[in-house]
PDB file of N, CA and C in Angstrom:
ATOM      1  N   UNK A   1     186.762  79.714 103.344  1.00  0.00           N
ATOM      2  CA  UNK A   1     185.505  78.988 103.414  1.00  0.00           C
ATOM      3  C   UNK A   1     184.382  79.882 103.957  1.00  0.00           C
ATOM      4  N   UNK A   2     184.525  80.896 104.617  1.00  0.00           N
ATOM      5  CA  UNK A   2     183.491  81.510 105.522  1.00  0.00           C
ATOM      6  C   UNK A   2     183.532  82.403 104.691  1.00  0.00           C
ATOM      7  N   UNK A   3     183.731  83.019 103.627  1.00  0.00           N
ATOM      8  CA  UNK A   3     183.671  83.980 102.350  1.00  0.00           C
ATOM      9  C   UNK A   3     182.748  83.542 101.508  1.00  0.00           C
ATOM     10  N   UNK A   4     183.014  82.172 101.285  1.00  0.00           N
ATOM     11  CA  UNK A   4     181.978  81.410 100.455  1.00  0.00           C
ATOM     12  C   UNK A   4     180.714  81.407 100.667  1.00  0.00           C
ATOM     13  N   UNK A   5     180.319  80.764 102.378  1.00  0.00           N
ATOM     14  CA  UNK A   5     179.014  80.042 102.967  1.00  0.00           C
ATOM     15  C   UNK A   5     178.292  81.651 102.779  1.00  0.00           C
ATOM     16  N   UNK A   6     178.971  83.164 103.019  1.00  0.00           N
ATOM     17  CA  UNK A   6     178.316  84.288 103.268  1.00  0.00           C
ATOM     18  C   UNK A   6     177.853  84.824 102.265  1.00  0.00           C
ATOM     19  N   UNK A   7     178.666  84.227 100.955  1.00  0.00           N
ATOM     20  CA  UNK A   7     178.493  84.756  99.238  1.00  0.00           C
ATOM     21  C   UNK A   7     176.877  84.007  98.976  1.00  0.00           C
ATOM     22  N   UNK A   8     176.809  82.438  99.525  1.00  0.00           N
ATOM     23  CA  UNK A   8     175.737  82.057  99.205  1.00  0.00           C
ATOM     24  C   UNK A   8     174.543  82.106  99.942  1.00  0.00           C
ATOM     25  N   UNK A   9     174.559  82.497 100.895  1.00  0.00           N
ATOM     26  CA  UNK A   9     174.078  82.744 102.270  1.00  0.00           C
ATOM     27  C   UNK A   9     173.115  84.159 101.454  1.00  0.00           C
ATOM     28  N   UNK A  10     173.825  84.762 101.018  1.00  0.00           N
ATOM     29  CA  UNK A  10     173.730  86.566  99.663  1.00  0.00           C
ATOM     30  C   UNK A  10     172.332  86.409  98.903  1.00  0.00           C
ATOM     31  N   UNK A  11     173.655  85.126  98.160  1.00  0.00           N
ATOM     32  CA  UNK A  11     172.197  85.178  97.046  1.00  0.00           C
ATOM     33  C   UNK A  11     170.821  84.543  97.079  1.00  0.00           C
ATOM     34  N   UNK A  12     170.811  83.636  98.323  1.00  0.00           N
ATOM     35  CA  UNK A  12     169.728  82.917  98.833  1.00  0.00           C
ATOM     36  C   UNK A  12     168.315  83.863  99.261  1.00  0.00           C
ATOM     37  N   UNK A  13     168.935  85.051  99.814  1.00  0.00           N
ATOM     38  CA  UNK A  13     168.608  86.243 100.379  1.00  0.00           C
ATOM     39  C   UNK A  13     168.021  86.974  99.429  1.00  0.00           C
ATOM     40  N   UNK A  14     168.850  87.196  98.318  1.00  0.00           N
ATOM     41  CA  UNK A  14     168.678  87.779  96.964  1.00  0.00           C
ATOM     42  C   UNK A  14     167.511  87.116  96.751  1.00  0.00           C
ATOM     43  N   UNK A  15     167.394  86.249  96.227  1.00  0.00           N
ATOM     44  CA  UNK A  15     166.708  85.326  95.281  1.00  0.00           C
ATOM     45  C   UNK A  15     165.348  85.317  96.110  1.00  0.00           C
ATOM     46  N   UNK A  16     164.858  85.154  97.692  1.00  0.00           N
ATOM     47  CA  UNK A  16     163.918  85.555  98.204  1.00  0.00           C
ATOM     48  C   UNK A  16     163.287  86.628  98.233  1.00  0.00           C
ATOM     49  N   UNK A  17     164.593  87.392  98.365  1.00  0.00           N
ATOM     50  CA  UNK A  17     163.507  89.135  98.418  1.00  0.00           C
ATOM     51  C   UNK A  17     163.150  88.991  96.714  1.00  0.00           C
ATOM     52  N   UNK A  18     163.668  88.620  95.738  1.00  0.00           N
ATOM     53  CA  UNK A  18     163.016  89.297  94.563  1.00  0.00           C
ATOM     54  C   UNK A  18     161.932  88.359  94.747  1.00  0.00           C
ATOM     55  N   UNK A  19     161.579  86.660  95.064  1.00  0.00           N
ATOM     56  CA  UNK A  19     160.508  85.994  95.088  1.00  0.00           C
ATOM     57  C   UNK A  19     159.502  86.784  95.697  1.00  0.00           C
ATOM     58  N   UNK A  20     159.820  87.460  97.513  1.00  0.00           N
ATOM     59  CA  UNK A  20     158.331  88.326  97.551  1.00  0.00           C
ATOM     60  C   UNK A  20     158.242  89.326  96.556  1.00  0.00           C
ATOM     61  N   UNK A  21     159.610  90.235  96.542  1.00  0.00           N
ATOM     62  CA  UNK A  21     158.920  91.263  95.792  1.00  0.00           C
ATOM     63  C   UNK A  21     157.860  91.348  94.751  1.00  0.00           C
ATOM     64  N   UNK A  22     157.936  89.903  94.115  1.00  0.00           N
ATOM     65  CA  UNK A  22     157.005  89.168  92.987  1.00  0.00           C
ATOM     66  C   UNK A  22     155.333  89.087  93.302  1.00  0.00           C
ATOM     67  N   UNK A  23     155.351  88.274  94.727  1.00  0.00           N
ATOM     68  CA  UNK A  23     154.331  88.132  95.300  1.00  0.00           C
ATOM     69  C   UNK A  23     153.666  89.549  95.633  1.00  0.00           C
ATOM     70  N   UNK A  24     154.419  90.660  96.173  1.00  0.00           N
ATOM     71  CA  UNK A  24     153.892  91.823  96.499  1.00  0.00           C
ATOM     72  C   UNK A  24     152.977  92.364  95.552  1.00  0.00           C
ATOM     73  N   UNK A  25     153.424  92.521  94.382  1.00  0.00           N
ATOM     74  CA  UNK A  25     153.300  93.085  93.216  1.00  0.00           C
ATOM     75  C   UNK A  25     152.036  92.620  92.787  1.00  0.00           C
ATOM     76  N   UNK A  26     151.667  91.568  92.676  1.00  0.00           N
ATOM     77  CA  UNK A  26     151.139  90.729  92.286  1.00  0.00           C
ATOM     78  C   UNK A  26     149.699  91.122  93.357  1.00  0.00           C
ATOM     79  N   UNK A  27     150.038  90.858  94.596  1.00  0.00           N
ATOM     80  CA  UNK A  27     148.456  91.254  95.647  1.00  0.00           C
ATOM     81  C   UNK A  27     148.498  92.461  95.051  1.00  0.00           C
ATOM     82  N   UNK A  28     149.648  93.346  95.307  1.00  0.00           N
ATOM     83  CA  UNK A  28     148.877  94.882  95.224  1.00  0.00           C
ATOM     84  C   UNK A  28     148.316  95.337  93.384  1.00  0.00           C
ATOM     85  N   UNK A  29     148.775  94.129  92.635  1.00  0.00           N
ATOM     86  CA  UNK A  29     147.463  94.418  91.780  1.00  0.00           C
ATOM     87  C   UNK A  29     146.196  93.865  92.022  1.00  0.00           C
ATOM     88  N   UNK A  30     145.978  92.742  92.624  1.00  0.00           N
ATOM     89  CA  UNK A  30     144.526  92.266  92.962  1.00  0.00           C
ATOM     90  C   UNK A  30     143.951  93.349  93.762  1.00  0.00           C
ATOM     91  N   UNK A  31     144.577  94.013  94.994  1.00  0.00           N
ATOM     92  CA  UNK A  31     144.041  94.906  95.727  1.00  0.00           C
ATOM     93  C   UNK A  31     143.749  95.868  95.166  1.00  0.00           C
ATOM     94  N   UNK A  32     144.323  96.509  93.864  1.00  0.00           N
ATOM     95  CA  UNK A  32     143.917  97.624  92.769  1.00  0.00           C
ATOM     96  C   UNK A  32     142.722  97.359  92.246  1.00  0.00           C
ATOM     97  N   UNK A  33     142.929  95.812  91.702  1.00  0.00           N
ATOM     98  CA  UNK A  33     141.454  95.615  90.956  1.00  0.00           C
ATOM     99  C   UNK A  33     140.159  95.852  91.799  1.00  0.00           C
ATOM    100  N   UNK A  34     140.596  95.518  92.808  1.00  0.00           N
ATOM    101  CA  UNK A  34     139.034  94.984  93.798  1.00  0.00           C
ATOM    102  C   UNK A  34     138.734  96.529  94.199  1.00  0.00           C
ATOM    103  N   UNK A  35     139.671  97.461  94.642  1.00  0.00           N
ATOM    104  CA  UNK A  35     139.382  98.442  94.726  1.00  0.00           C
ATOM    105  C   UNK A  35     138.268  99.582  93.575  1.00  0.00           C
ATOM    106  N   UNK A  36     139.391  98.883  92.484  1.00  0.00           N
ATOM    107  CA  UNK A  36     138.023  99.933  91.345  1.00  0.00           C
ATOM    108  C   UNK A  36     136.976  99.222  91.254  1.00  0.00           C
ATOM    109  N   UNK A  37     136.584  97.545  91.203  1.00  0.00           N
ATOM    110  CA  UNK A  37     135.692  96.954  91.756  1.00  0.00           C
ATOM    111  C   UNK A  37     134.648  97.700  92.699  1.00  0.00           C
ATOM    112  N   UNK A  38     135.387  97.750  93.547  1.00  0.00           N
ATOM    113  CA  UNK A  38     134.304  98.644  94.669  1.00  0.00           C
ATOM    114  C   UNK A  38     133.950  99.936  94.582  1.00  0.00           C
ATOM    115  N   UNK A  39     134.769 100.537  94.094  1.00  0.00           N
ATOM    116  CA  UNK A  39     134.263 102.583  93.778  1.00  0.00           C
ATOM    117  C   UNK A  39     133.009 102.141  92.852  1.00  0.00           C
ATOM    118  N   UNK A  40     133.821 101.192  91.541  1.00  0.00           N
ATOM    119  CA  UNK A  40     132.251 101.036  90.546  1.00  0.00           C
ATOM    120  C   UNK A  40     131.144 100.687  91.076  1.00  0.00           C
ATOM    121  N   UNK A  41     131.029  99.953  92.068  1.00  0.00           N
ATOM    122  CA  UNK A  41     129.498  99.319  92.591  1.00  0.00           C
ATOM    123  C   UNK A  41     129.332 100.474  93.503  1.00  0.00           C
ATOM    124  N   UNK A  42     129.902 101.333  94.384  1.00  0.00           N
ATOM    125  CA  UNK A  42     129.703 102.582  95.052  1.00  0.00           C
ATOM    126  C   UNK A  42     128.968 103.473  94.459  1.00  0.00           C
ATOM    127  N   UNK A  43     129.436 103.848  93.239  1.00  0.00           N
ATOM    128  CA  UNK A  43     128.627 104.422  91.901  1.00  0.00           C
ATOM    129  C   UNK A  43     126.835 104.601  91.599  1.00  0.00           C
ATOM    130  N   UNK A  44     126.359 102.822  91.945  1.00  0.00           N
ATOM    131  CA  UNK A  44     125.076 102.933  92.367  1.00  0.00           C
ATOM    132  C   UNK A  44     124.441 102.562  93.411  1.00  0.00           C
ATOM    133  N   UNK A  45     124.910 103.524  94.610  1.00  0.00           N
ATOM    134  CA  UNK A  45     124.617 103.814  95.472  1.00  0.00           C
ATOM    135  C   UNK A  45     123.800 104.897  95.119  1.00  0.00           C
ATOM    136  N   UNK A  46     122.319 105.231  94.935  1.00  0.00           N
ATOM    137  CA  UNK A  46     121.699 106.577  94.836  1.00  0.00           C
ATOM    138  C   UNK A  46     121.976 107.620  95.861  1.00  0.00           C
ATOM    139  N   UNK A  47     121.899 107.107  97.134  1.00  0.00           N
ATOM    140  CA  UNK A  47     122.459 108.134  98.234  1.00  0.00           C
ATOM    141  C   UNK A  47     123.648 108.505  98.283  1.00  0.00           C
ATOM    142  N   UNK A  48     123.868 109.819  98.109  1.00  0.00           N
ATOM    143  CA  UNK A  48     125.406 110.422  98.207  1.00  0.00           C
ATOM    144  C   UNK A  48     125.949 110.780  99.330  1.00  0.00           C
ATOM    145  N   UNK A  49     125.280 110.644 100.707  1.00  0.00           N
ATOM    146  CA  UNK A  49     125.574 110.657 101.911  1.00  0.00           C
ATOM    147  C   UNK A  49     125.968 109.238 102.054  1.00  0.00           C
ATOM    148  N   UNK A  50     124.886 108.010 101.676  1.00  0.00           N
ATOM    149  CA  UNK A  50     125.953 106.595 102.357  1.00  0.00           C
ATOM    150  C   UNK A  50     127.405 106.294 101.406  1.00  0.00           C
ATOM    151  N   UNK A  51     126.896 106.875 100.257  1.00  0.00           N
ATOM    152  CA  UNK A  51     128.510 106.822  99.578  1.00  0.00           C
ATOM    153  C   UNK A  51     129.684 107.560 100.090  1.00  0.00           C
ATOM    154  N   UNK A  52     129.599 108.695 100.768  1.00  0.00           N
ATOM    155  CA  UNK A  52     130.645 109.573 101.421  1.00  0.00           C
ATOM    156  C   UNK A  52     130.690 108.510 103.230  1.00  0.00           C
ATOM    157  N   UNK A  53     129.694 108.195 103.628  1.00  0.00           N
ATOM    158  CA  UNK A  53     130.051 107.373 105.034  1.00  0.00           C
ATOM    159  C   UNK A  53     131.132 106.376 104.534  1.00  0.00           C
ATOM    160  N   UNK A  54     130.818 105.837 103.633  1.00  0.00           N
ATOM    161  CA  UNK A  54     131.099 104.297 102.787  1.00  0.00           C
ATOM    162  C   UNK A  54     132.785 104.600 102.794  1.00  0.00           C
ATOM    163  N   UNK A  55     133.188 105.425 102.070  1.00  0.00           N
ATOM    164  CA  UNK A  55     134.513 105.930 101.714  1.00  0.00           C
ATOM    165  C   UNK A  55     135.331 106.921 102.971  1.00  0.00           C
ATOM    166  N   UNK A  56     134.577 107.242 103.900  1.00  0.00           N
ATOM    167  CA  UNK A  56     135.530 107.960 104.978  1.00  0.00           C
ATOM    168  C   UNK A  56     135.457 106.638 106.052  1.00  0.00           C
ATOM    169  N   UNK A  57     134.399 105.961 105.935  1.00  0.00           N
ATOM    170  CA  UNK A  57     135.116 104.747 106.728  1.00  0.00           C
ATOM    171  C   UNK A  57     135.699 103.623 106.568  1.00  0.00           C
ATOM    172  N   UNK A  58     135.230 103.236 105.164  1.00  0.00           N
ATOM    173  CA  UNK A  58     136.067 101.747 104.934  1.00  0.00           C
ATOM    174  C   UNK A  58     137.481 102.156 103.783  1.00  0.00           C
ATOM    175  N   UNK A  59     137.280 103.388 103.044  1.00  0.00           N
ATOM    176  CA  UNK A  59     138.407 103.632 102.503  1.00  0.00           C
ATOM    177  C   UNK A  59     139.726 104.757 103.041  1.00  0.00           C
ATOM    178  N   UNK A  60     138.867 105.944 104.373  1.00  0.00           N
ATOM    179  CA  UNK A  60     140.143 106.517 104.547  1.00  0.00           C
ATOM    180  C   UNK A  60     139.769 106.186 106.665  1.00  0.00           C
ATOM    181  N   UNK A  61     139.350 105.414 106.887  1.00  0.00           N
ATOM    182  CA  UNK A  61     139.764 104.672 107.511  1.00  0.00           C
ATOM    183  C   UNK A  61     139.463 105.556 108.835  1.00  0.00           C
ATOM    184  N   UNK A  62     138.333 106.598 108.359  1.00  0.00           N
ATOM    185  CA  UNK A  62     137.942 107.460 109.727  1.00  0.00           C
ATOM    186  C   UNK A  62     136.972 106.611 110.804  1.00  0.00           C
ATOM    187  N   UNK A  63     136.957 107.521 112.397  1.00  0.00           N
ATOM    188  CA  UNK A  63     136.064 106.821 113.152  1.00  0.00           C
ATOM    189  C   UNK A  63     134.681 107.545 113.361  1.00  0.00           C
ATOM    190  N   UNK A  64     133.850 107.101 113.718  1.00  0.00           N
ATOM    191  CA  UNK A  64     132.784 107.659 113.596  1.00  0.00           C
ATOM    192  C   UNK A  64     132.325 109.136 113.994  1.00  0.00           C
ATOM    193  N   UNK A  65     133.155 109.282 115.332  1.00  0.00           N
ATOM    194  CA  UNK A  65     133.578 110.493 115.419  1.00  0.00           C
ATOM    195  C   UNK A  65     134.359 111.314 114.366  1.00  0.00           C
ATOM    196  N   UNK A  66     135.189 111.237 113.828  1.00  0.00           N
ATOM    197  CA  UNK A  66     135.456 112.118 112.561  1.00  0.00           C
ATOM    198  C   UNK A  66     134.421 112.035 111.477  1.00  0.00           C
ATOM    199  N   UNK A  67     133.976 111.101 111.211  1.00  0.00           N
ATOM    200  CA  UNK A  67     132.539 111.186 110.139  1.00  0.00           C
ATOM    201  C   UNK A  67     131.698 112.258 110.458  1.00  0.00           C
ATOM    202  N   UNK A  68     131.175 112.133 111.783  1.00  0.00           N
ATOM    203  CA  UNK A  68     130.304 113.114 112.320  1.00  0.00           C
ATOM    204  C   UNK A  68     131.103 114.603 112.333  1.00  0.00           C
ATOM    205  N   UNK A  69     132.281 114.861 112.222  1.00  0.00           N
ATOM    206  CA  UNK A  69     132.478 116.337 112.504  1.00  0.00           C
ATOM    207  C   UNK A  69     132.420 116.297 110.641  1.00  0.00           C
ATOM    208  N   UNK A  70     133.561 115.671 109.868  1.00  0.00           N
ATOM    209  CA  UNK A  70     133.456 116.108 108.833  1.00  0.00           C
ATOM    210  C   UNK A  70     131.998 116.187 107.556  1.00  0.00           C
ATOM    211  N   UNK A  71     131.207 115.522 108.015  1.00  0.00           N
ATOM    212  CA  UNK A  71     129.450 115.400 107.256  1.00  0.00           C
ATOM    213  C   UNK A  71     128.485 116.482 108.249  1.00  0.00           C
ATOM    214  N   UNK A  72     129.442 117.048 109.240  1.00  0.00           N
ATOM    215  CA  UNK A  72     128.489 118.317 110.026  1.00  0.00           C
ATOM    216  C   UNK A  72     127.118 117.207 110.622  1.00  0.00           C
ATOM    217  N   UNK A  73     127.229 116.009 111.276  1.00  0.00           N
ATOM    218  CA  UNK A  73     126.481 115.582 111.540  1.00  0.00           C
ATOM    219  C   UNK A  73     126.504 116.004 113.189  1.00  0.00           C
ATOM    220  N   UNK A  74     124.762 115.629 114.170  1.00  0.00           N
ATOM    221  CA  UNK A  74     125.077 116.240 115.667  1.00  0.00           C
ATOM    222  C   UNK A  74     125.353 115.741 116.447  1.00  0.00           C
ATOM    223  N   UNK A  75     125.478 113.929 116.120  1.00  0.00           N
ATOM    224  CA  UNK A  75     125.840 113.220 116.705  1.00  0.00           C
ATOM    225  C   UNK A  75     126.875 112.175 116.013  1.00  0.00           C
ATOM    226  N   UNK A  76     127.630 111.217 116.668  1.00  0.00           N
ATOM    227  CA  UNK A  76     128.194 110.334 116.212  1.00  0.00           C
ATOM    228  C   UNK A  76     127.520 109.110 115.516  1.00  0.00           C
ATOM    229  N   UNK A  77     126.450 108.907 116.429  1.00  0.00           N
ATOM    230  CA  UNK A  77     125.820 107.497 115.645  1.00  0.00           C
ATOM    231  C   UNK A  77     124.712 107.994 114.806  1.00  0.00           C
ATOM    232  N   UNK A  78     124.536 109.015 114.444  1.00  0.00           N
ATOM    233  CA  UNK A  78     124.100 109.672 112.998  1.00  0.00           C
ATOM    234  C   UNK A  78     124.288 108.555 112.064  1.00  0.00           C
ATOM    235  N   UNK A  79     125.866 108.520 111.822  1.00  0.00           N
ATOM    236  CA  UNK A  79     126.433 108.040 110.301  1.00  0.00           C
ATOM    237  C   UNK A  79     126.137 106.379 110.399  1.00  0.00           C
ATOM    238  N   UNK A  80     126.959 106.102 111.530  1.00  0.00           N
ATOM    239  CA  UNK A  80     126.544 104.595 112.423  1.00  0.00           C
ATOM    240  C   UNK A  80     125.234 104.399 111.727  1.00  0.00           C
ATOM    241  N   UNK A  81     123.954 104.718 111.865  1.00  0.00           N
ATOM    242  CA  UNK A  81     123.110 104.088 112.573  1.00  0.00           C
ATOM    243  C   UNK A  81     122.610 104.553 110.566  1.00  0.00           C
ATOM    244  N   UNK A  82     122.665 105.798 109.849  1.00  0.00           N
ATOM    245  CA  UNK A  82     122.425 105.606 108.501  1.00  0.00           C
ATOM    246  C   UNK A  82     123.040 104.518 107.830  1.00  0.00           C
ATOM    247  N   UNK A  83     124.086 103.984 107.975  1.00  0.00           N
ATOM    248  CA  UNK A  83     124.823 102.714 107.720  1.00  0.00           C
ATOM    249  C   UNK A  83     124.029 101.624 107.606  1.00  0.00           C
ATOM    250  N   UNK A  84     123.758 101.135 108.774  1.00  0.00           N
ATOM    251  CA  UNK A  84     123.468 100.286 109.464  1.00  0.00           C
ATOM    252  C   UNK A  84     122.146  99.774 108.481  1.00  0.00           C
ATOM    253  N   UNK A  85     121.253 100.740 108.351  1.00  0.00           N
ATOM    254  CA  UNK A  85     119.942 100.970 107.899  1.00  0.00           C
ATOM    255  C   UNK A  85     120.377 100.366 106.479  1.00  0.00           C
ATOM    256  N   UNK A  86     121.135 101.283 106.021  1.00  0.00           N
ATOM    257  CA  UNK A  86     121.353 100.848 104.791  1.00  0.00           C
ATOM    258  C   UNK A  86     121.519  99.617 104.113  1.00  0.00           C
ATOM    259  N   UNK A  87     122.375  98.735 105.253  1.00  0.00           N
ATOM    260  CA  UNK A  87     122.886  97.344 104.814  1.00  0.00           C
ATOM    261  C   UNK A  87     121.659  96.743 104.932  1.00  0.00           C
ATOM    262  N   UNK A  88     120.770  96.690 106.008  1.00  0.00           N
ATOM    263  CA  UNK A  88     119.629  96.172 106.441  1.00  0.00           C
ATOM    264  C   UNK A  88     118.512  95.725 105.419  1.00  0.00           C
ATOM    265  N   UNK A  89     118.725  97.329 104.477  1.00  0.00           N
ATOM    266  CA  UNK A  89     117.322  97.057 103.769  1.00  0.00           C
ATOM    267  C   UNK A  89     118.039  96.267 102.446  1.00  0.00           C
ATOM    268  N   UNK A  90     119.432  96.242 102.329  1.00  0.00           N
ATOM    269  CA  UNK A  90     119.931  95.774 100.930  1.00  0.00           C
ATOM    270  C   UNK A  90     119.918  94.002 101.180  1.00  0.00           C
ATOM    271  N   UNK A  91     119.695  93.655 102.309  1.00  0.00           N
ATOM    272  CA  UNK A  91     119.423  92.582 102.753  1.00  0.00           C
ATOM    273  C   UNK A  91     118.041  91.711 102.879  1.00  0.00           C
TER     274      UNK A  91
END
């Protein structure tokens, strides 16, 4: 009997992981779409400095301090504060 309850106990297990695996699949294509979604509208961004802030912070997930060393900026709230501006006036 305790061979049995563990056989079904298995496939219950089974049958869930492939259900997320389903679900996984499934976000990480929405998260694909929305992603090229967003590079395309990045695109017309005329400034090629807020497009490089845009992508070292919301896509590789740097802090402002790394923005500023890697854009050779002299301060940190350089990038911050070009940001900032930016959203402001698109508003």
């Amino acid at each position: 009997m305790n061979g049995l309850d563990n056989s079904i106990t298995y496939r219950k297990r089974k049958k869930t992981i492939k259900k997320l695996e389903k679900m996984l699949e499934q976000k990480q294509r929405k998260i694909d779409k929305e992603l090229l979604r967003i590079e395309y509208e990045l695109n017309y961004i005329e400034e090629a400095d807020i497009r490089e802030i845009i992508r070292l912070k919301y896509f590789d997930n740097f802090n402002w301090i790394q923005i500023m060393y890697k854009l050779n900026y002299k301060s940190e709230s350089t990038a911050r504060m070009k940001l900032e501006r930016f959203f402001e006036n698109k508003n």
